[in-house]
Every structure is written in structure tokens, then in C-alpha cells.
C-alpha atoms as a PDB file:
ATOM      1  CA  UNK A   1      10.316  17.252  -0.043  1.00  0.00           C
ATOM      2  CA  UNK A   2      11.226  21.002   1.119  1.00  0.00           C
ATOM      3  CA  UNK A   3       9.919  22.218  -1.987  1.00  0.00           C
ATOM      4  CA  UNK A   4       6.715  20.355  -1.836  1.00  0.00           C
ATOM      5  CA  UNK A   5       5.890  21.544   1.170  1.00  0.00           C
ATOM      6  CA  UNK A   6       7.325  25.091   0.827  1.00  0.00           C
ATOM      7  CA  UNK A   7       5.136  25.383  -2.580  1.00  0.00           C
ATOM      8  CA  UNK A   8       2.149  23.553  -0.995  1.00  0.00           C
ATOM      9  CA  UNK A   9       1.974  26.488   1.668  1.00  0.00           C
ATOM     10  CA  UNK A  10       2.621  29.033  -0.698  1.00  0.00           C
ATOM     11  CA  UNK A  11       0.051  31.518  -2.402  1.00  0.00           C
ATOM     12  CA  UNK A  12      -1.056  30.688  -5.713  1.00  0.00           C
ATOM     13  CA  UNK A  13      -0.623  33.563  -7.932  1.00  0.00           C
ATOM     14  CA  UNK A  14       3.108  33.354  -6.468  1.00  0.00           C
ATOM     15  CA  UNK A  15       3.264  30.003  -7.702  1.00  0.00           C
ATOM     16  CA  UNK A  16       2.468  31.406 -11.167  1.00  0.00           C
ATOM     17  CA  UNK A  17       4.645  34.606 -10.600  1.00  0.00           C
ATOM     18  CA  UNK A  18       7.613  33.507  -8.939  1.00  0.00           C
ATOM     19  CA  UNK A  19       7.497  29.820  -9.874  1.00  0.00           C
ATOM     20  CA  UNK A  20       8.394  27.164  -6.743  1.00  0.00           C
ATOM     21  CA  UNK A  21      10.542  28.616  -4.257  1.00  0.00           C
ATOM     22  CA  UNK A  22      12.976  27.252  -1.435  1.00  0.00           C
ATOM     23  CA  UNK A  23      11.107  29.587   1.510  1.00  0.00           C
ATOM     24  CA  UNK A  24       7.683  30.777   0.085  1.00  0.00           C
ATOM     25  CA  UNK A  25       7.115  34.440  -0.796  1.00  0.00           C
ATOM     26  CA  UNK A  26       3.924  34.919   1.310  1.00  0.00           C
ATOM     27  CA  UNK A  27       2.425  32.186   3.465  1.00  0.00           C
ATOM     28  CA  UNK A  28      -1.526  30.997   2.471  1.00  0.00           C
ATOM     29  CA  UNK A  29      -2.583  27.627   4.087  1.00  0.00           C
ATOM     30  CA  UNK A  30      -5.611  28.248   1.656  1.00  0.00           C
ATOM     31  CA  UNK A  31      -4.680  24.564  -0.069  1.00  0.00           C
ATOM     32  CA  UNK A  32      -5.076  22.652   3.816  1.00  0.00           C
ATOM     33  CA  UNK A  33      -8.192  24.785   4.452  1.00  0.00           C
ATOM     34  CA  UNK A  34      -9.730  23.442   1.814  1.00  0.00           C
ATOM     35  CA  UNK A  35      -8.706  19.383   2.236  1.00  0.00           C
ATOM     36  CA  UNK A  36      -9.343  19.922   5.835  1.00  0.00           C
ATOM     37  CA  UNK A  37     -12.431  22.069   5.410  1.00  0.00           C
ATOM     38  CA  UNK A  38     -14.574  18.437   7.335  1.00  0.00           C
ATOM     39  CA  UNK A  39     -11.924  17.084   9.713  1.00  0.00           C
ATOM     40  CA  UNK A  40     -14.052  14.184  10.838  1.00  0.00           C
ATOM     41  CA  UNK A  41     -14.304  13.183   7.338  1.00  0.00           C
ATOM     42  CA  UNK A  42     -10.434  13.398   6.978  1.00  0.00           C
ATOM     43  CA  UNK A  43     -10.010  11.417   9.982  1.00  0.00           C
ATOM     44  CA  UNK A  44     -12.344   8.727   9.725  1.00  0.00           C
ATOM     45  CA  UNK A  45     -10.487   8.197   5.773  1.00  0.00           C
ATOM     46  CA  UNK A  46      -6.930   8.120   8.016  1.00  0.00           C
ATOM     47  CA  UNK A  47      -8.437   5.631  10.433  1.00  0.00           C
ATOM     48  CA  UNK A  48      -9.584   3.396   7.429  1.00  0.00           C
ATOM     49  CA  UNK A  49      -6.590   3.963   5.811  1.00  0.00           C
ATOM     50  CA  UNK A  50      -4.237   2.933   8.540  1.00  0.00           C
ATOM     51  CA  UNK A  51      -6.542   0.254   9.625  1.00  0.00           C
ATOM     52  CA  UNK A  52      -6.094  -1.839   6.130  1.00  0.00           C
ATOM     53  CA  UNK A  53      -2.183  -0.607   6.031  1.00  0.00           C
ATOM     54  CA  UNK A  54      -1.462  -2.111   8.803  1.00  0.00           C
ATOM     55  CA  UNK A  55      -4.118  -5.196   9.168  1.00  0.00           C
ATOM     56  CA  UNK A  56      -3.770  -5.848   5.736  1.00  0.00           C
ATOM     57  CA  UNK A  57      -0.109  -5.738   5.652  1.00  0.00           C
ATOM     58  CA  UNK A  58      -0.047  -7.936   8.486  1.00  0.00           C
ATOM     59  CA  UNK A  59      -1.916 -10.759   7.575  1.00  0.00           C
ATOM     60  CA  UNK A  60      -0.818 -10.440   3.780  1.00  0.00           C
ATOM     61  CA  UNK A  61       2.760 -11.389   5.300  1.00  0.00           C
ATOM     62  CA  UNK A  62       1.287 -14.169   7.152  1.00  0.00           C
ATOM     63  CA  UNK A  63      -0.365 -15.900   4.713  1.00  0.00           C
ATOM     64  CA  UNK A  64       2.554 -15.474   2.197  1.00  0.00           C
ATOM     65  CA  UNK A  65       5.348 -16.767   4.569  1.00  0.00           C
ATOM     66  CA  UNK A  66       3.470 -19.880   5.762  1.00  0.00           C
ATOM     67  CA  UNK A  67       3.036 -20.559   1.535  1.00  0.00           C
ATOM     68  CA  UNK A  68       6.534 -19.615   0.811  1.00  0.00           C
ATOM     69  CA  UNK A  69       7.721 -22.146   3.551  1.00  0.00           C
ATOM     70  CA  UNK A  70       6.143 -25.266   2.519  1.00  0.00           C
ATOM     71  CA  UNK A  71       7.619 -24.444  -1.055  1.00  0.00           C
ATOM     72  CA  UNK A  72      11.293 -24.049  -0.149  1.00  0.00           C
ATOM     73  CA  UNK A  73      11.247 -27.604   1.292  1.00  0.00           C
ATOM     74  CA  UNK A  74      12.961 -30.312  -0.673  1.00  0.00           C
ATOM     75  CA  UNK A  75      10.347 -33.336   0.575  1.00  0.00           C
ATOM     76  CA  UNK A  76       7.161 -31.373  -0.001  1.00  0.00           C
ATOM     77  CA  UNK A  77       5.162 -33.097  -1.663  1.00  0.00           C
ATOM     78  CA  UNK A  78       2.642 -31.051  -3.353  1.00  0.00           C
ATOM     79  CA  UNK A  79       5.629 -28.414  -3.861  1.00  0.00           C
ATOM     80  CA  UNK A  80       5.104 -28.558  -8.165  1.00  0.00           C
ATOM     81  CA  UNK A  81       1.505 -28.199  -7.826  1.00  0.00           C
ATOM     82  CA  UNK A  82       1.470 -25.202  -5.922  1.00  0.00           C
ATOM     83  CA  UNK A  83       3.914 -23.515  -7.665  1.00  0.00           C
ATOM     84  CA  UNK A  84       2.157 -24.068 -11.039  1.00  0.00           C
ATOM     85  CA  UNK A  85      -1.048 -22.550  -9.266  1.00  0.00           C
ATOM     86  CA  UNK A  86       0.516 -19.592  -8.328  1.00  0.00           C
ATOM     87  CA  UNK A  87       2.428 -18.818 -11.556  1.00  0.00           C
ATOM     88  CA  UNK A  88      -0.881 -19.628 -13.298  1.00  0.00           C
ATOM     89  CA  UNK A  89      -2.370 -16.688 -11.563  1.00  0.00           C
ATOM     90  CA  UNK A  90       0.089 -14.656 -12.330  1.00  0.00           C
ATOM     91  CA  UNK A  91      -0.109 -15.159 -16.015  1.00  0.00           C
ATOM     92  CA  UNK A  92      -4.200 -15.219 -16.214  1.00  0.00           C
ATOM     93  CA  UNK A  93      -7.270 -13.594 -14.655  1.00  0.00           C
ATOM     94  CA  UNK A  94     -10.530 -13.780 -15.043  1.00  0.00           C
ATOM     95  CA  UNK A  95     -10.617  -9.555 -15.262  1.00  0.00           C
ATOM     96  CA  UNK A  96     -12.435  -6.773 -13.924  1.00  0.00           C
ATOM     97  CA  UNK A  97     -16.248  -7.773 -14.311  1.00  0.00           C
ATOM     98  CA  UNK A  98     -15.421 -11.532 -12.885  1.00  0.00           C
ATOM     99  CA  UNK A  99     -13.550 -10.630  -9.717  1.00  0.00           C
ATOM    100  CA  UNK A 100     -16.186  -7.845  -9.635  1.00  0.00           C
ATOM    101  CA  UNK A 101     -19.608 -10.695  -9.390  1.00  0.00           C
ATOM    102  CA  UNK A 102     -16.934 -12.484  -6.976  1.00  0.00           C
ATOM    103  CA  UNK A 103     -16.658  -9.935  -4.700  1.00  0.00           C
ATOM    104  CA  UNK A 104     -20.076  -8.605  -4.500  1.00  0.00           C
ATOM    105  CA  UNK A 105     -22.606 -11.341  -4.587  1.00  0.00           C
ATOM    106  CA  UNK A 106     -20.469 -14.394  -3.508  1.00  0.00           C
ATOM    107  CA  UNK A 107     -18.165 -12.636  -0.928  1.00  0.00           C
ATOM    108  CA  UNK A 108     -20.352  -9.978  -0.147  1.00  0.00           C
ATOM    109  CA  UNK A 109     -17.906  -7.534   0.091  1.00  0.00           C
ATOM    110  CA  UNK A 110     -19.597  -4.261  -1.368  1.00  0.00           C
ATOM    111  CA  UNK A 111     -19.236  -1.597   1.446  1.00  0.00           C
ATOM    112  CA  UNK A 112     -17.254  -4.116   3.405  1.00  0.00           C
ATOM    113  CA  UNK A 113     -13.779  -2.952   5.001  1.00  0.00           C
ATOM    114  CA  UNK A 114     -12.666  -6.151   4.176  1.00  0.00           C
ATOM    115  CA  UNK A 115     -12.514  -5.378   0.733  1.00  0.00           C
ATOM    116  CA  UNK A 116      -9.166  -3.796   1.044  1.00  0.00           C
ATOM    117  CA  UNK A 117      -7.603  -6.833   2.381  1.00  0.00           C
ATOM    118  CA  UNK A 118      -9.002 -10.090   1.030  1.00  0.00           C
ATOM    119  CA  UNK A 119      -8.874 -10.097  -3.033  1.00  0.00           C
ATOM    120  CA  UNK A 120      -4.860  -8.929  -2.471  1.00  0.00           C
ATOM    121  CA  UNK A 121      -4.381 -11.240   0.520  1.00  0.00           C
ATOM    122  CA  UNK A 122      -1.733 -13.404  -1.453  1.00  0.00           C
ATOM    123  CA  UNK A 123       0.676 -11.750  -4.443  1.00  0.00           C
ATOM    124  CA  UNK A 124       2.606 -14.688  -6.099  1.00  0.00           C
ATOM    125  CA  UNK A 125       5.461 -12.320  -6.844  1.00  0.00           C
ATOM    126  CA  UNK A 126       6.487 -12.211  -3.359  1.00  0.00           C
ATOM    127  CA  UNK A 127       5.586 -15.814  -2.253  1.00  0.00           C
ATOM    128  CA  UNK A 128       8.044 -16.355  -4.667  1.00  0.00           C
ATOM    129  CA  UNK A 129      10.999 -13.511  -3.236  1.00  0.00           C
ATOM    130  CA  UNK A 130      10.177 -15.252   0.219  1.00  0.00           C
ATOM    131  CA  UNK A 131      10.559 -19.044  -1.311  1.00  0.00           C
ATOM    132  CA  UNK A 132      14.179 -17.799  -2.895  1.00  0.00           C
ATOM    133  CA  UNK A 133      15.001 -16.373   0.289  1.00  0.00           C
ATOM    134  CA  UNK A 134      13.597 -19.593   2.605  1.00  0.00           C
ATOM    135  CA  UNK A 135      15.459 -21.942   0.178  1.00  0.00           C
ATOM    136  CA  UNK A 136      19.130 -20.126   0.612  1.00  0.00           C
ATOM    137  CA  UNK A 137      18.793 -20.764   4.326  1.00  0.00           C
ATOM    138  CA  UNK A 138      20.701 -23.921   5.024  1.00  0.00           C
ATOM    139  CA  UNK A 139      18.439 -26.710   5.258  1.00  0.00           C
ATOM    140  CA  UNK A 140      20.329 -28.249   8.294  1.00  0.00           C
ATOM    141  CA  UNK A 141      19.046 -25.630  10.756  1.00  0.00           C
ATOM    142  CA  UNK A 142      15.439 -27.044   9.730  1.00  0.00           C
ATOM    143  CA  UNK A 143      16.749 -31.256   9.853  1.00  0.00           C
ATOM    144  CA  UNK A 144      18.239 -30.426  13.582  1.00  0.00           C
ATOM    145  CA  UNK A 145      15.318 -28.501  14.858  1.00  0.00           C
ATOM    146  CA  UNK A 146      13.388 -31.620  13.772  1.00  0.00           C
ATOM    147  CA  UNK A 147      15.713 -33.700  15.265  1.00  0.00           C
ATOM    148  CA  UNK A 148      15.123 -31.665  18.560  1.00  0.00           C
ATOM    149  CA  UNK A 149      11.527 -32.489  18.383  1.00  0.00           C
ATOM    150  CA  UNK A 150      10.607 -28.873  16.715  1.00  0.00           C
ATOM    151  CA  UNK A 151       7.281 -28.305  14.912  1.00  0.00           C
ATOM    152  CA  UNK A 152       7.348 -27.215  11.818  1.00  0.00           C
ATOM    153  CA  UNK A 153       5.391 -23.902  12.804  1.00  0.00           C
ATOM    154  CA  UNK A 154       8.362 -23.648  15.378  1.00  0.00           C
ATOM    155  CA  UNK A 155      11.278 -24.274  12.931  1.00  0.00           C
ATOM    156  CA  UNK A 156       9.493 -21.448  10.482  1.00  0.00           C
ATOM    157  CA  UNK A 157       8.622 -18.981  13.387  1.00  0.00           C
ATOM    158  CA  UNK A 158      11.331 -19.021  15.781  1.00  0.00           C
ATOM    159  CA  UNK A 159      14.196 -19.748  13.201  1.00  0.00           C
ATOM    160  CA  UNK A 160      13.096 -19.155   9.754  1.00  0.00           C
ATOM    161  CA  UNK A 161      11.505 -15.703  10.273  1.00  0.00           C
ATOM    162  CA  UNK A 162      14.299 -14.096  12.331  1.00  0.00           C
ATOM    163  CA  UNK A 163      17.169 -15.278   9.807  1.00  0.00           C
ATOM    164  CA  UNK A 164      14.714 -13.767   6.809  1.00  0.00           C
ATOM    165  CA  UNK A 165      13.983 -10.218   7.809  1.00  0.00           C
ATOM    166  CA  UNK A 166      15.919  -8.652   5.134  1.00  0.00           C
ATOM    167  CA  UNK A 167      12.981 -10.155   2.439  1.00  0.00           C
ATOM    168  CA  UNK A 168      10.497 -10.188   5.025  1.00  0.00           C
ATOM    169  CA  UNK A 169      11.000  -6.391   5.815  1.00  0.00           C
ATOM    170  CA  UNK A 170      11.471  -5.360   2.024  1.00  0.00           C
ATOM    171  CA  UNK A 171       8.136  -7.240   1.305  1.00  0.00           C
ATOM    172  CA  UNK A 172       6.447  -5.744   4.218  1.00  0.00           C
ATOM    173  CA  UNK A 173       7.444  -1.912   2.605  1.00  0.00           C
ATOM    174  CA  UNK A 174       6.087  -2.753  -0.667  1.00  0.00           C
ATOM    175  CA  UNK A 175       2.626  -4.110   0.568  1.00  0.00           C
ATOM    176  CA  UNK A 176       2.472  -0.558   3.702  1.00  0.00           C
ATOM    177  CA  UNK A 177       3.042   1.294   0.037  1.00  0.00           C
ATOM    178  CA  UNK A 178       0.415   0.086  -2.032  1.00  0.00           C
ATOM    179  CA  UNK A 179      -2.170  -0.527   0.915  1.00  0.00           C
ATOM    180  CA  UNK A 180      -1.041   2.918   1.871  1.00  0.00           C
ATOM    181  CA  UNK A 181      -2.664   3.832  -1.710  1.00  0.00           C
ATOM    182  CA  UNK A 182      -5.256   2.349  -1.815  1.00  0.00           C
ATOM    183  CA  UNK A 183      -8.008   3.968  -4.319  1.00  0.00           C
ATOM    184  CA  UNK A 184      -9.451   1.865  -7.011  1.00  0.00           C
ATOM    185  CA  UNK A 185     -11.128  -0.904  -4.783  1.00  0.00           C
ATOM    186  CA  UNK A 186     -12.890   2.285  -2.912  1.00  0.00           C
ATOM    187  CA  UNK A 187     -13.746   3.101  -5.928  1.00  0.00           C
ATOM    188  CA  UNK A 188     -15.298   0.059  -7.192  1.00  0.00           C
ATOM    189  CA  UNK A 189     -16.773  -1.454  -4.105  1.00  0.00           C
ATOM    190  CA  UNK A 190     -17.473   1.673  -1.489  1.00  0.00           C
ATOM    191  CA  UNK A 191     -20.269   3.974  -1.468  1.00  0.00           C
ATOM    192  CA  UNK A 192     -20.190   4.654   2.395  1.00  0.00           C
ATOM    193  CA  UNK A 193     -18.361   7.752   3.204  1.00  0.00           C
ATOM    194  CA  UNK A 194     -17.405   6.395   6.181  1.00  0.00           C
ATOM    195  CA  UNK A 195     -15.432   3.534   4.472  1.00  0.00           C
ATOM    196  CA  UNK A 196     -13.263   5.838   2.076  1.00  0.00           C
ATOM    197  CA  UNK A 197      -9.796   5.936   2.222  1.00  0.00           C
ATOM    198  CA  UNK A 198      -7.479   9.150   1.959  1.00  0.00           C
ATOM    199  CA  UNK A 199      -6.011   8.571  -0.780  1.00  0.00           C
ATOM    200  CA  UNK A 200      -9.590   8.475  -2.876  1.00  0.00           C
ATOM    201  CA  UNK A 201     -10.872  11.002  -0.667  1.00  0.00           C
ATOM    202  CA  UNK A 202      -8.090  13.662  -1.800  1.00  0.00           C
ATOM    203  CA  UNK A 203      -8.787  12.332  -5.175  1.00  0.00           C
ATOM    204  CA  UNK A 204     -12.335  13.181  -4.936  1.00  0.00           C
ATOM    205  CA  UNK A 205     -11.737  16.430  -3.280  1.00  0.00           C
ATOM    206  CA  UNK A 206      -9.028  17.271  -6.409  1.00  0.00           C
ATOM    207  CA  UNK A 207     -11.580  16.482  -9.090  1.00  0.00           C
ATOM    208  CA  UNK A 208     -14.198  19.055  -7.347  1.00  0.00           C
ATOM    209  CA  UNK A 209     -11.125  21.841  -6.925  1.00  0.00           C
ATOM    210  CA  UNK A 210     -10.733  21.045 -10.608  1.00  0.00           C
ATOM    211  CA  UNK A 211     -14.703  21.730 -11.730  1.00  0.00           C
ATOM    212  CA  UNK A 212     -14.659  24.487  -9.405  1.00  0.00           C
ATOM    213  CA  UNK A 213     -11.982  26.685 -10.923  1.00  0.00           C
ATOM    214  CA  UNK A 214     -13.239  25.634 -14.640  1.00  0.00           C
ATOM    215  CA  UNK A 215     -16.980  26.618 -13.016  1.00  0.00           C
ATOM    216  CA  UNK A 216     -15.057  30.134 -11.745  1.00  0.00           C
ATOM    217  CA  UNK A 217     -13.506  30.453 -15.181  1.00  0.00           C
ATOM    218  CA  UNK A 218     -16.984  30.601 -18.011  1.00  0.00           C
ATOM    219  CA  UNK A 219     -18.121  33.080 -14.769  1.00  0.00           C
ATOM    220  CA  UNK A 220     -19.682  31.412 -12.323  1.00  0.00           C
ATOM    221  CA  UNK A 221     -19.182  32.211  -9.046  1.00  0.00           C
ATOM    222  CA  UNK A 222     -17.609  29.096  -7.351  1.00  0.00           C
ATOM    223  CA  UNK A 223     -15.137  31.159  -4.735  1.00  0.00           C
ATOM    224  CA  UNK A 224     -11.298  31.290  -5.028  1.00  0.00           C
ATOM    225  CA  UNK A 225     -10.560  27.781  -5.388  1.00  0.00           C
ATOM    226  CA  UNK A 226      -6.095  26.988  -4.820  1.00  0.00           C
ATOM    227  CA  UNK A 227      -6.281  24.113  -7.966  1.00  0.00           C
ATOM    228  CA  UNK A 228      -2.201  24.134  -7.665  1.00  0.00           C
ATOM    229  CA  UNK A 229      -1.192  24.425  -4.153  1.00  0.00           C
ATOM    230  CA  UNK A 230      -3.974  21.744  -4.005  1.00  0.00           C
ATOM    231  CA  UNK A 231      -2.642  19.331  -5.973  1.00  0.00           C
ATOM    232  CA  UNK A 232       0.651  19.985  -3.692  1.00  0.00           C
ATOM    233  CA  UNK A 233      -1.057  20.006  -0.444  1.00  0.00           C
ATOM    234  CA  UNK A 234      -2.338  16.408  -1.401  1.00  0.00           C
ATOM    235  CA  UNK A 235       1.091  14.943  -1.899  1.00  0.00           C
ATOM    236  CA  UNK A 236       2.275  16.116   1.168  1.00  0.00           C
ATOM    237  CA  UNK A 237      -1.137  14.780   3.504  1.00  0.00           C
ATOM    238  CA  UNK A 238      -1.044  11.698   1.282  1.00  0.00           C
ATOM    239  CA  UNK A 239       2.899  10.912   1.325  1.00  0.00           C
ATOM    240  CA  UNK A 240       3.998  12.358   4.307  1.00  0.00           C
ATOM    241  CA  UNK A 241       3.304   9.385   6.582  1.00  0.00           C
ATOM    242  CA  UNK A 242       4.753   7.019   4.755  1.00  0.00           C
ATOM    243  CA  UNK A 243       7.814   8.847   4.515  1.00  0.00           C
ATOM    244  CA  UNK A 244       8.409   8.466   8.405  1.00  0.00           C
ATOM    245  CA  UNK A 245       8.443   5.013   7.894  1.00  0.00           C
ATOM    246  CA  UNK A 246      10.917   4.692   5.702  1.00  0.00           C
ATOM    247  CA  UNK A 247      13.866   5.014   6.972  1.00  0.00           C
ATOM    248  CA  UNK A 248      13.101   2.042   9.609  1.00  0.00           C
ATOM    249  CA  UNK A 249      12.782  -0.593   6.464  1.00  0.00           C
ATOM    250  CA  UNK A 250      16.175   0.940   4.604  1.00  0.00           C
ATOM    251  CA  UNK A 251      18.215  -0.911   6.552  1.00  0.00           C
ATOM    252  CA  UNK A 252      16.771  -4.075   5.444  1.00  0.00           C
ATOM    253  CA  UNK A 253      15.651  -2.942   1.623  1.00  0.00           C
ATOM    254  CA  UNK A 254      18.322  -3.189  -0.219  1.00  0.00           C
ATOM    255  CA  UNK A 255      19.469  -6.416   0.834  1.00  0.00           C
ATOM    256  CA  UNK A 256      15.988  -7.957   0.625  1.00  0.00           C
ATOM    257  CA  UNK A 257      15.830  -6.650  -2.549  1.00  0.00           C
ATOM    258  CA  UNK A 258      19.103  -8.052  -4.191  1.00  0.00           C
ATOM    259  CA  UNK A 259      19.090 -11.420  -2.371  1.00  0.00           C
ATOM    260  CA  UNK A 260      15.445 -12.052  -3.389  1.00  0.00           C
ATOM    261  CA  UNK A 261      16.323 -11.586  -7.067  1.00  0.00           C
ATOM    262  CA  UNK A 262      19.252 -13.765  -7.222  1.00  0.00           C
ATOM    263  CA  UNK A 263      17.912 -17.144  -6.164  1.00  0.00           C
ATOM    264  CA  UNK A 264      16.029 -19.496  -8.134  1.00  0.00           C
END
């Protein structure tokens, strides 16, 4: 991570003539200048991105836990059914044009924040993690809350949850990650520069560096464009936040991770 950001504010002939160095030979925040060259553009991407990172994550745990629940009950009755929807998603889809019609002219999503969230509301991968998880909790915690005259949106929230943060809190990382990332549905779905996200806005601003420097190279004059220190300068704007965050889910990761995989 030193590197990256040690090369990212480096020069970039020194790049080329002295390669990727610990403490940079000559400072040049050329690379930021240009990413940040329209701040309220950057900005409004970080306050779309963080809005479906954090919204999104939220309510894509919500609706996965109250599915995973109902499944790691003995008695439930519809408990084969719903399991046999879920895998079947996971095996088929209808593809890219289908969910594509779905989106635009039944949901009405197109240019729609909501886009981010909805289509990946539900990922039967993890329903399943949290179902494994839910089922190794001993089942009479849940038979004596119901004794006690517990709902079962009680029993889940005030028992269930707490005991499960390890999976909870490893599922939660992956879904901050890839909502964190979030590209191809802006791509697909968003034509509204005020509904871009950063992580296609630094692609778009990459691809232009790129056709810039091949624009400066058959003559044309298209200024001193840092293609390199660019491409650095992105990782560090695009993973840097994420990287805070981190350490605050480690704890739990592992754990989540291993115990998830092991139950049936």
C-alpha cells in the first residue's frame, strides 16, 4: 500500500527511469490533478457510491437473514421449496438482455439509484452461509424463547442475530466490497452524470487518459497526460476507503468464513 501510494505521487518519467520506489524521487500530484480536475463531479460519484454501499448493504443483509431463518427451522414447512428456488437461481438465468427488458420497462429502473440495490438484493450463496450458520445454533434457545411467549421476529432479532455475527459480519464485508465496486450496472442502466459511481467514473476518466496519450503520441497536441501514475492514483481513491474498514470486520472474517463452510 506504501508503494502504491509512493508511486501514485511520483513523477512519471521517474516511474520509467527509476522504476517504483519506497519514498518517490520527486513529488508530482499531476495523477490527482487530473481525477480531481471537477471535484463536484468526484463528490457527487462518492455520495452515490457510499449511498448504495451502505443502503444496499443494509437491506441486502436484511432480506437475506429473515430468508436464511425460516430455512434453518426443522418444522418449516415450505423449507424444500424454497431451497430448490434459490439453488435454481443459482444454476440458471435468464442472461443479460432478459434482466435487461426487466429492469428497464417493467421496473423502470433506467437512471434510477435503485438500480444498484434491487436486481442484487438477495445472493443465494450467502442465504445459504447464513442458513448453515442459523442451523448450528442450538435449536433449544429458539423452543424456550417460544415457550416464553417470544415472536419469532424476537427469537431471530434479539437472539439469533447477536449469537451469528461472525457470518453476519463476514457477509456484510463481502456485499460493502462488491457494492463498493460497483461499475457494470452504471454502465448498463445510467446515463445521468449525477448517478455515476466512482468506481465507473475513474474508469471513464482512465479510458480518456488512455486516448489522450495515444492522441499525444501520432502528434496531436492533447497536453502531458500521467497514463501510469493514473492508473495508480485510481487504486488508491478507489481502494483506500475500503481499506479503513477492514480491519473492524477481521475480527469476525475468518471465523465467519470457516464456520459457514463447514455446515450442511
Amino acid at each position: 500500500m506504501i508503494y502504491l501510494v509512493s508511486s501514485s505521487i511520483s513523477n512519471e518519467q521517474d516511474l520509467f527511469v527509476y522504476g517504483y520506489r519506497l519514498i518517490p524521487k520527486s513529488i508530482d500530484f499531476s495523477a490527482y490533478k487530473y481525477l480531481l480536475h471537477n471535484p463536484a463531479q468526484m463528490l457527487s460519484a462518492y455520495k452515490v457510491t457510499i449511498f448504495i454501499t451502505v443502503v444496499g448493504t443494509f437491506l441486502a443483509l436484511l432480506v437475506m437473514i429473515m430468508i436464511a431463518y425460516p430455512l434453518s427451522v426443522r418444522d418449516f414447512k415450505f423449507k424444500r421449496q424454497l431451497s430448490f428456488y434459490l439453488f435454481f437461481t443459482m444454476l440458471f438465468s435468464g442472461g443479460l438482455v432478459a434482466m435487461y427488458l426487466l429492469n428497464v420497462q417493467y421496473l423502470h429502473l433506467k437512471n434510477n439509484i435503485l438500480v444498484y440495490i434491487l436486481p442484487a438484493l438477495v445472493s443465494p450463496w450467502y442465504v445459504f452461509m447464513l442458513r448453515s450458520f442459523f442451523a448450528g445454533i442450538p435449536q433449544s434457545l429458539r423452543e424456550s424463547a417460544k415457550i416464553d411467549g417470544a415472536s419469532e421476529f424476537k427469537i431471530l432479532f434479539q437472539i439469533i442475530v447477536p449469537i451469528s455475527k461472525p457470518a453476519i459480519a463476514t457477509i456484510a464485508f463481502m456485499e460493502l466490497m462488491i457494492k463498493w465496486g460497483e461499475w457494470y450496472n452504471c454502465m448498463l442502466y445510467i446515463t445521468k452524470p449525477g448517478l455515476q459511481t466512482v468506481q465507473y467514473l475513474l474508469q471513464a476518466l482512465m479510458q480518456q487518459s488512455e486516448k489522450l496519450a495515444q492522441a499525444a503520441e501520432v502528434g496531436v497536441n492533447a497536453g502531458n497526460i500521467p497514463t501510469e501514475t493514473v492508473k495508480l492514483a485510481m487504486a488508491v481513491i478507489a481502494a483506500g476507503p475500503i481499506m479503513f474498514i477492514f480491519p473492524f470486520f477481521q475480527k469476525y472474517f475468518v471465523k465467519g468464513m470457516t464456520v459457514g463452510s463447514v455446515k450442511g
